[in-house]
N, C-alpha and C. Protein backbone atom coordinates (compact mmCIF):
# COMPACT_ATOMS: atom_id res chain seq x y z
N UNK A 1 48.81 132.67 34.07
CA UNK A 1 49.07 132.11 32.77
C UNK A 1 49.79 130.77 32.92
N UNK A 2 49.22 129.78 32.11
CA UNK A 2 50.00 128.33 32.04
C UNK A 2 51.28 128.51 31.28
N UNK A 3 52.27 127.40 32.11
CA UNK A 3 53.94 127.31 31.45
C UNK A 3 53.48 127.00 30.37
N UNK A 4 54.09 126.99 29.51
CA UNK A 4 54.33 125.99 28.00
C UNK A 4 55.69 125.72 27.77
N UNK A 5 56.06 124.53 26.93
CA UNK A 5 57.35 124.33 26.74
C UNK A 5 57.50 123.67 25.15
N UNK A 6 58.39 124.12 24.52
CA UNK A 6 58.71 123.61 22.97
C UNK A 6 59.49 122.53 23.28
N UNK A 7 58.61 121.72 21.67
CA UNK A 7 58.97 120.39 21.49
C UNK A 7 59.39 120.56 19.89
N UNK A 8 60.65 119.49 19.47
CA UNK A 8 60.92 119.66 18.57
C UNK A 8 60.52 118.48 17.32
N UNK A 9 59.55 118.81 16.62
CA UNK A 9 59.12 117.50 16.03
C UNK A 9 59.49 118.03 14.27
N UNK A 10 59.16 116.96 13.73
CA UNK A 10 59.68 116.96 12.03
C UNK A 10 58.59 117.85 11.61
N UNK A 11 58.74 118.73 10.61
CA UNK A 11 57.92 119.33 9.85
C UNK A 11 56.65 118.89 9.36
N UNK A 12 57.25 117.42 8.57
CA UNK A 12 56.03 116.59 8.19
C UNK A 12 54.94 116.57 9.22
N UNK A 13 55.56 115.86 10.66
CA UNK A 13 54.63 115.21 11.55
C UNK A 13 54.22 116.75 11.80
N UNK A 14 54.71 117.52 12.24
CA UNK A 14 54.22 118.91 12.97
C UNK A 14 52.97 119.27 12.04
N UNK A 15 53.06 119.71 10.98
CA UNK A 15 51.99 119.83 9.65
C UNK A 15 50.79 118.77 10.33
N UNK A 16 50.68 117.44 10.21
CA UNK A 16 49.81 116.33 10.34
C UNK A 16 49.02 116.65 11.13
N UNK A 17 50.30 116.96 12.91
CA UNK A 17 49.62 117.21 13.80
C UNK A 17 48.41 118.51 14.11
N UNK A 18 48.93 119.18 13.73
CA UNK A 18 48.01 120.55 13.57
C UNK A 18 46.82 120.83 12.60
N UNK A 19 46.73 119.69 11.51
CA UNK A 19 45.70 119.94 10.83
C UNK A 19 44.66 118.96 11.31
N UNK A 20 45.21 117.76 12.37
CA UNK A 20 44.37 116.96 13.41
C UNK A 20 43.73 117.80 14.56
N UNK A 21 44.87 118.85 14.95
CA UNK A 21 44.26 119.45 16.00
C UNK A 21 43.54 120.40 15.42
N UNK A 22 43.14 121.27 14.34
CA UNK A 22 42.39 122.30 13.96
C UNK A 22 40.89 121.23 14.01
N UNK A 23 40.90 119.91 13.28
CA UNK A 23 39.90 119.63 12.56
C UNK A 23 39.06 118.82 14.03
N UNK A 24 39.68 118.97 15.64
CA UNK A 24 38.91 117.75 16.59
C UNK A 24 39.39 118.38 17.73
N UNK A 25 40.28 119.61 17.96
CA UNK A 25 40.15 120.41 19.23
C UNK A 25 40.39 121.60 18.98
N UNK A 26 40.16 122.41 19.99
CA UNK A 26 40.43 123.54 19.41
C UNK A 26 41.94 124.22 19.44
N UNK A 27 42.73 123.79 20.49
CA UNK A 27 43.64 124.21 20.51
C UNK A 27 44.93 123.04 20.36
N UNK A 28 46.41 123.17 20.43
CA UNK A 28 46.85 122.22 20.26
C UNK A 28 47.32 121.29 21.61
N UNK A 29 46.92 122.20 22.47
CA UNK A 29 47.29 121.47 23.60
C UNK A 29 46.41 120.99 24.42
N UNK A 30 45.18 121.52 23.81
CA UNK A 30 43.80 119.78 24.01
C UNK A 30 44.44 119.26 22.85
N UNK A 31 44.70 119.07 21.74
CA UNK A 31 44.62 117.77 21.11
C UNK A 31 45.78 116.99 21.28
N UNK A 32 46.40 117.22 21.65
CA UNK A 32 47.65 116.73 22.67
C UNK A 32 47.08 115.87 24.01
N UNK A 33 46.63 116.56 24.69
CA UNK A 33 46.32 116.34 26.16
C UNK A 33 45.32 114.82 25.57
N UNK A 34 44.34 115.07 24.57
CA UNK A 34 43.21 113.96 24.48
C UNK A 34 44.08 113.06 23.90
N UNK A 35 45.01 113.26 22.77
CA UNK A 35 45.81 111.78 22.40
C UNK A 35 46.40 111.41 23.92
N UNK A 36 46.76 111.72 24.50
CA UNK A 36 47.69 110.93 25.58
C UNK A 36 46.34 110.45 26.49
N UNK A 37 45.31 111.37 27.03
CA UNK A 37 44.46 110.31 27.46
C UNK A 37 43.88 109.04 26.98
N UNK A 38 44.36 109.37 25.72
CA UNK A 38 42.88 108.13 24.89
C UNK A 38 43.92 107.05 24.88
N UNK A 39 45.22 106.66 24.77
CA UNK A 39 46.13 105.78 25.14
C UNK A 39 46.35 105.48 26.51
N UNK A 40 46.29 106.57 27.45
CA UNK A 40 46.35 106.04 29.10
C UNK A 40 45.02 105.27 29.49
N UNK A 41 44.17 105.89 29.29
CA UNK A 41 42.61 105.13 29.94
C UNK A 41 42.60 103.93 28.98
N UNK A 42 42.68 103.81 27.83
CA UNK A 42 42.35 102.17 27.14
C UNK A 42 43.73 101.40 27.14
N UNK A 43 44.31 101.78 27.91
CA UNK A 43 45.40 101.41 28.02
C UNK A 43 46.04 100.26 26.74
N UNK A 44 46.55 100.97 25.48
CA UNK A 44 47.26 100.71 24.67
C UNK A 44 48.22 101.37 24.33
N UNK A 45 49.27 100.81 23.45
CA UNK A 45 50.41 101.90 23.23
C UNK A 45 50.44 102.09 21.81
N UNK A 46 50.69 103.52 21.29
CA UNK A 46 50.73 103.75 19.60
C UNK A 46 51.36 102.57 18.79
N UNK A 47 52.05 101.92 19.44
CA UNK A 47 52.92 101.03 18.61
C UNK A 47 52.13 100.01 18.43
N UNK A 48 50.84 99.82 19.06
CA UNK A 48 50.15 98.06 18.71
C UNK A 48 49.65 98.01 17.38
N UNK A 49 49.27 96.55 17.25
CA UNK A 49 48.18 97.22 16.02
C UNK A 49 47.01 96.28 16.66
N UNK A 50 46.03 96.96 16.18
CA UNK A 50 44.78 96.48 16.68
C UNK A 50 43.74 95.56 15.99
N UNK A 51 45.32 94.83 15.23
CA UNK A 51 44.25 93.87 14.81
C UNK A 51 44.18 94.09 13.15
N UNK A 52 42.81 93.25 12.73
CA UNK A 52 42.45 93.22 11.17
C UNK A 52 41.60 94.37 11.04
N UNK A 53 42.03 94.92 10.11
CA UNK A 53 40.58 96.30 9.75
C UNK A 53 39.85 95.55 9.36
N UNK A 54 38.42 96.61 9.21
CA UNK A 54 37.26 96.52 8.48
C UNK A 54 37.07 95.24 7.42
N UNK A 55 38.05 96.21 6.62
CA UNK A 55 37.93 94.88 5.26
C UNK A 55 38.52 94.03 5.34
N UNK A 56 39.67 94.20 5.97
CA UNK A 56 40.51 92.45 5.83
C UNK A 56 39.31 91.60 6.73
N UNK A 57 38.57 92.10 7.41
CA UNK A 57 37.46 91.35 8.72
C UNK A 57 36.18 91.17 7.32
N UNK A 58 35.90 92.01 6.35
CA UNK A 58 34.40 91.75 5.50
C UNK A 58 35.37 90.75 4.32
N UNK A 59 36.09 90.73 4.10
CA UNK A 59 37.13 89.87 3.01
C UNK A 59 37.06 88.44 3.28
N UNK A 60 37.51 88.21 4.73
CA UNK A 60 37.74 87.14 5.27
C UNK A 60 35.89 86.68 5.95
N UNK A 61 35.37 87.34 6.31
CA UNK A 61 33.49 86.94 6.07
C UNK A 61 32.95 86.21 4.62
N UNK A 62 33.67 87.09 4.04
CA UNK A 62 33.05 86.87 2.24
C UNK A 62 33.83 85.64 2.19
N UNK A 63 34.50 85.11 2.53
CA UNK A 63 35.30 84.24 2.36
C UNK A 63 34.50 83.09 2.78
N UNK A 64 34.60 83.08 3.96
CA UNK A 64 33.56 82.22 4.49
C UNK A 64 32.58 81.83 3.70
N UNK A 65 31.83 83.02 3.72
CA UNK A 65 30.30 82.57 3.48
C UNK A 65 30.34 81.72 1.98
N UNK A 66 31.50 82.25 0.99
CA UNK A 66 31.13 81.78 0.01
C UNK A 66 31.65 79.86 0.03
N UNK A 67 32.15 79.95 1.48
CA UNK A 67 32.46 78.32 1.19
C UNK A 67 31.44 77.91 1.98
N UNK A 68 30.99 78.58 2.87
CA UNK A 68 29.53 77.57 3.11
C UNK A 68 28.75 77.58 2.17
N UNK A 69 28.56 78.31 1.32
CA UNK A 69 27.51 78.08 -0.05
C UNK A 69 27.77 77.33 -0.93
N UNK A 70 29.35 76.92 -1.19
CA UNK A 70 30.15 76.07 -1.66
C UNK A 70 29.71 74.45 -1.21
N UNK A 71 30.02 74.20 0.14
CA UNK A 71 29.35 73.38 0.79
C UNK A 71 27.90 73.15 0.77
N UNK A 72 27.11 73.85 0.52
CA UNK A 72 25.70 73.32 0.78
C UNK A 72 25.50 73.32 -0.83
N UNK A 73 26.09 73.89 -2.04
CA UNK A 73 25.95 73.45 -3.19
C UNK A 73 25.59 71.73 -3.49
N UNK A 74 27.38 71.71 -2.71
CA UNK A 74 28.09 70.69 -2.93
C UNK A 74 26.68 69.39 -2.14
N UNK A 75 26.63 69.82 -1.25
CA UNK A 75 25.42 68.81 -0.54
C UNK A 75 23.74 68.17 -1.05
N UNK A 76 23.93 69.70 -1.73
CA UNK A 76 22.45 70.06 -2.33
C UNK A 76 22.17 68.71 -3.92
N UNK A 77 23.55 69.08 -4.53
CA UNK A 77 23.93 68.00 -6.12
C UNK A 77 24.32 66.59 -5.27
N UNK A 78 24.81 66.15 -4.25
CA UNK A 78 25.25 64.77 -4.09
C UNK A 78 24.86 64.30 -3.38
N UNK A 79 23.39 64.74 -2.62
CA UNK A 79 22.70 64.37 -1.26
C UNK A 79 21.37 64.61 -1.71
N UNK A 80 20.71 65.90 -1.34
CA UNK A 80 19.27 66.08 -1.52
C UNK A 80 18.71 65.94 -3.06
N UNK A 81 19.38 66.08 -4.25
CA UNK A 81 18.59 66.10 -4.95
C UNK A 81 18.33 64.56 -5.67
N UNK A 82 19.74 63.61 -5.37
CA UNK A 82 19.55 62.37 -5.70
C UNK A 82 18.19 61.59 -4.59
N UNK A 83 17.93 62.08 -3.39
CA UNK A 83 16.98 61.91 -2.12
C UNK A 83 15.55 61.81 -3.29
N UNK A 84 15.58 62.84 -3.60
CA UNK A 84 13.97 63.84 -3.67
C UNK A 84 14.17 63.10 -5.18
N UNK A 85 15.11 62.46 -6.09
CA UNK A 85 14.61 62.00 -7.40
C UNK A 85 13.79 60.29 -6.79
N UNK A 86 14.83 60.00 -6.26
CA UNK A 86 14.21 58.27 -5.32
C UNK A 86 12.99 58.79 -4.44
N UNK A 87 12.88 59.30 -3.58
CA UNK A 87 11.20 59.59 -3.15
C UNK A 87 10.33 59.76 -4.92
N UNK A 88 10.68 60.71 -4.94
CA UNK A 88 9.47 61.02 -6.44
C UNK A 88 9.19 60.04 -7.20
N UNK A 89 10.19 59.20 -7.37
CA UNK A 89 10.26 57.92 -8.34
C UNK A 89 9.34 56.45 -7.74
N UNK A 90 9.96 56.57 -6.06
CA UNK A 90 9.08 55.61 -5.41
C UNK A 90 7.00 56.13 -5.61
N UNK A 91 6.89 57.23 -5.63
CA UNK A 91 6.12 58.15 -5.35
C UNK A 91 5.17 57.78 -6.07
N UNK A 92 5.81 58.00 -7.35
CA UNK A 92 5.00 57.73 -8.79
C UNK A 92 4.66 55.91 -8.85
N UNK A 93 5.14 55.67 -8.57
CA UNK A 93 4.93 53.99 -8.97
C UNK A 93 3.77 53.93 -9.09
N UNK A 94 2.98 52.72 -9.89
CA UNK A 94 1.76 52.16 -9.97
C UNK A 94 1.70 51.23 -8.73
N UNK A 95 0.11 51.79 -8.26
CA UNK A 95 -0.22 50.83 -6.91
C UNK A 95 -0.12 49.47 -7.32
N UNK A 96 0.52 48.22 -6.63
CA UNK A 96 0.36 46.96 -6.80
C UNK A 96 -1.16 46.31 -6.79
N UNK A 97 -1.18 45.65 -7.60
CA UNK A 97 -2.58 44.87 -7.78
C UNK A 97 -2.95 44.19 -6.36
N UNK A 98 -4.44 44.11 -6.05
CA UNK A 98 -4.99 43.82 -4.46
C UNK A 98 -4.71 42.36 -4.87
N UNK A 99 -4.20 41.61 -4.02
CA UNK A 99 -4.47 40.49 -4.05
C UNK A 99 -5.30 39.58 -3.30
N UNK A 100 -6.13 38.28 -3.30
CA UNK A 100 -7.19 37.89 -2.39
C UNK A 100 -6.28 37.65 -1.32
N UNK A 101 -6.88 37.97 -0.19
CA UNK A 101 -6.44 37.48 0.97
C UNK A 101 -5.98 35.88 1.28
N UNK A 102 -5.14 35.56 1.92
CA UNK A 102 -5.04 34.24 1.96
C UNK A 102 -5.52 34.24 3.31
N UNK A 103 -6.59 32.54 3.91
CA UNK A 103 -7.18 32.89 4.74
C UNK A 103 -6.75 31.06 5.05
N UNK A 104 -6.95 30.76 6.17
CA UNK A 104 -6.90 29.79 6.32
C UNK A 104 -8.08 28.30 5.86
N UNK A 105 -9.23 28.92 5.77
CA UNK A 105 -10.32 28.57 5.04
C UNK A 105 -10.40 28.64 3.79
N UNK A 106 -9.83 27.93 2.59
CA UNK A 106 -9.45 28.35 0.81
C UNK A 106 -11.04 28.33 0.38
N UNK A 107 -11.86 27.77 1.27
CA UNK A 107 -13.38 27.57 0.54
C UNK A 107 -13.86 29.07 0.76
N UNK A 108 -13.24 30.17 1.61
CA UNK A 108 -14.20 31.12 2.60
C UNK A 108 -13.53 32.36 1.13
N UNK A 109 -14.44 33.30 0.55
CA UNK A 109 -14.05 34.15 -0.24
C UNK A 109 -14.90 35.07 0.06
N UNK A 110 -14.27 36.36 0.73
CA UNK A 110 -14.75 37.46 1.04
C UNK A 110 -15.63 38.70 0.05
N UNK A 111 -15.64 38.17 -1.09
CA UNK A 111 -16.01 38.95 -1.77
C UNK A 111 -17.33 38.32 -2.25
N UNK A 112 -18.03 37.15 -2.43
CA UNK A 112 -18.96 36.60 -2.40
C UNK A 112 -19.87 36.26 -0.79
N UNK A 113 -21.41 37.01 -0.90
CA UNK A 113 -21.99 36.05 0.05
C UNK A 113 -22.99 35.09 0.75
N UNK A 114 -22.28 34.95 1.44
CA UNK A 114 -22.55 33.71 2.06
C UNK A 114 -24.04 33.88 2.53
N UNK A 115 -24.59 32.78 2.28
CA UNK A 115 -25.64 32.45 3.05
C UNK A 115 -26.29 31.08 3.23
N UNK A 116 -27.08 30.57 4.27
CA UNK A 116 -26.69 29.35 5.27
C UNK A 116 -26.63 28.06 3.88
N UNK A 117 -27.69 28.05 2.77
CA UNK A 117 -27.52 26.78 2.41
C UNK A 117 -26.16 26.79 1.75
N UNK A 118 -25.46 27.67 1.06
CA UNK A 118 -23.90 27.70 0.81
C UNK A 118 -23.05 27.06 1.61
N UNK A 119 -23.52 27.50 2.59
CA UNK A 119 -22.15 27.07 3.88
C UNK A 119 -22.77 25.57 3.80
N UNK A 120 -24.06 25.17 3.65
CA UNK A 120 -23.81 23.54 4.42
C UNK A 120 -23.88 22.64 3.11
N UNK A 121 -23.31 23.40 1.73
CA UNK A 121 -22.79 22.51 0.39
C UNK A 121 -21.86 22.64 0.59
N UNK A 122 -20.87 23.41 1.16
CA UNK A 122 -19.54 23.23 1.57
C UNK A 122 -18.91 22.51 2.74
N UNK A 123 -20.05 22.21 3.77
CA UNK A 123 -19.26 21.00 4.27
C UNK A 123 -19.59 19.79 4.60
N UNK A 124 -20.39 19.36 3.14
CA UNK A 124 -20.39 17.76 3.11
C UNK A 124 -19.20 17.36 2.06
C-alpha cells in the first residue's frame, strides 16, 4: 500500500479542488500528480500569466481590421475615386477634329488624286 500524507488547504480551495479532480481524473492524487506535471514539463509557474486571452486577442484583431477598412475607406474617397472620375471624364471627350497633314509640299493634298497632267500644271 502507498504512504499518503495530509495537507491542509482552505475549504474553499479544497471544494474547487475536488470537483476538478472528480470532473478530469479519477482520483485525487492523479489530479494532483498531473497539475504538478503539466507545470514541470512546460515549464511555467502558476503565478505567470500567459498573456492576452482569447478575446482581449479577437478585440484587439477587430480593432485592427476596422482601421484598415478605415484606411482604405479613407483612400478609396481621396485617391481612387477622384482617379476613375478624371480617366472617365478624359474618356468621354469628343475625338478632336482630323486635321490635314502638314507636308512640306502645300501644293501635295492627300486626299485628292493625282495624276501626271496635274502634277506638270503644278510645276510651271
Amino acid at each position: 500500500m502507498k504512504q499518503v500524507k495530509n495537507i491542509t488547504i482552505e475549504k474553499k480551495t479544497a471544494e474547487r479542488f475536488q470537483q476538478f479532480s472528480k470532473t478530469h481524473y479519477k482520483t485525487h492524487t492523479d489530479a494532483m500528480a498531473g497539475m504538478l506535471d503539466f507545470f514541470f514539463y512546460n515549464e511555467i509557474s502558476p503565478k505567470e500569466n500567459f498573456g492576452p486571452t482569447g478575446r482581449r486577442i479577437e478585440n484587439s484583431l477587430k480593432k485592427r481590421i476596422n482601421a484598415v477598412i478605415a484606411i482604405m475607406k479613407d483612400i478609396e474617397r481621396t485617391q481612387t475615386k477622384p482617379t476613375a472620375g478624371m480617366l472617365i471624364a478624359l474618356l468621354e471627350q469628343v475625338e478632336p477634329k482630323k486635321k490635314p497633314l502638314i507636308l512640306e509640299n502645300n501644293n501635295f493634298r492627300a486626299d485628292v488624286p493625282r495624276t501626271p497632267e496635274s502634277y506638270n500644271k503644278n510645276r510651271t
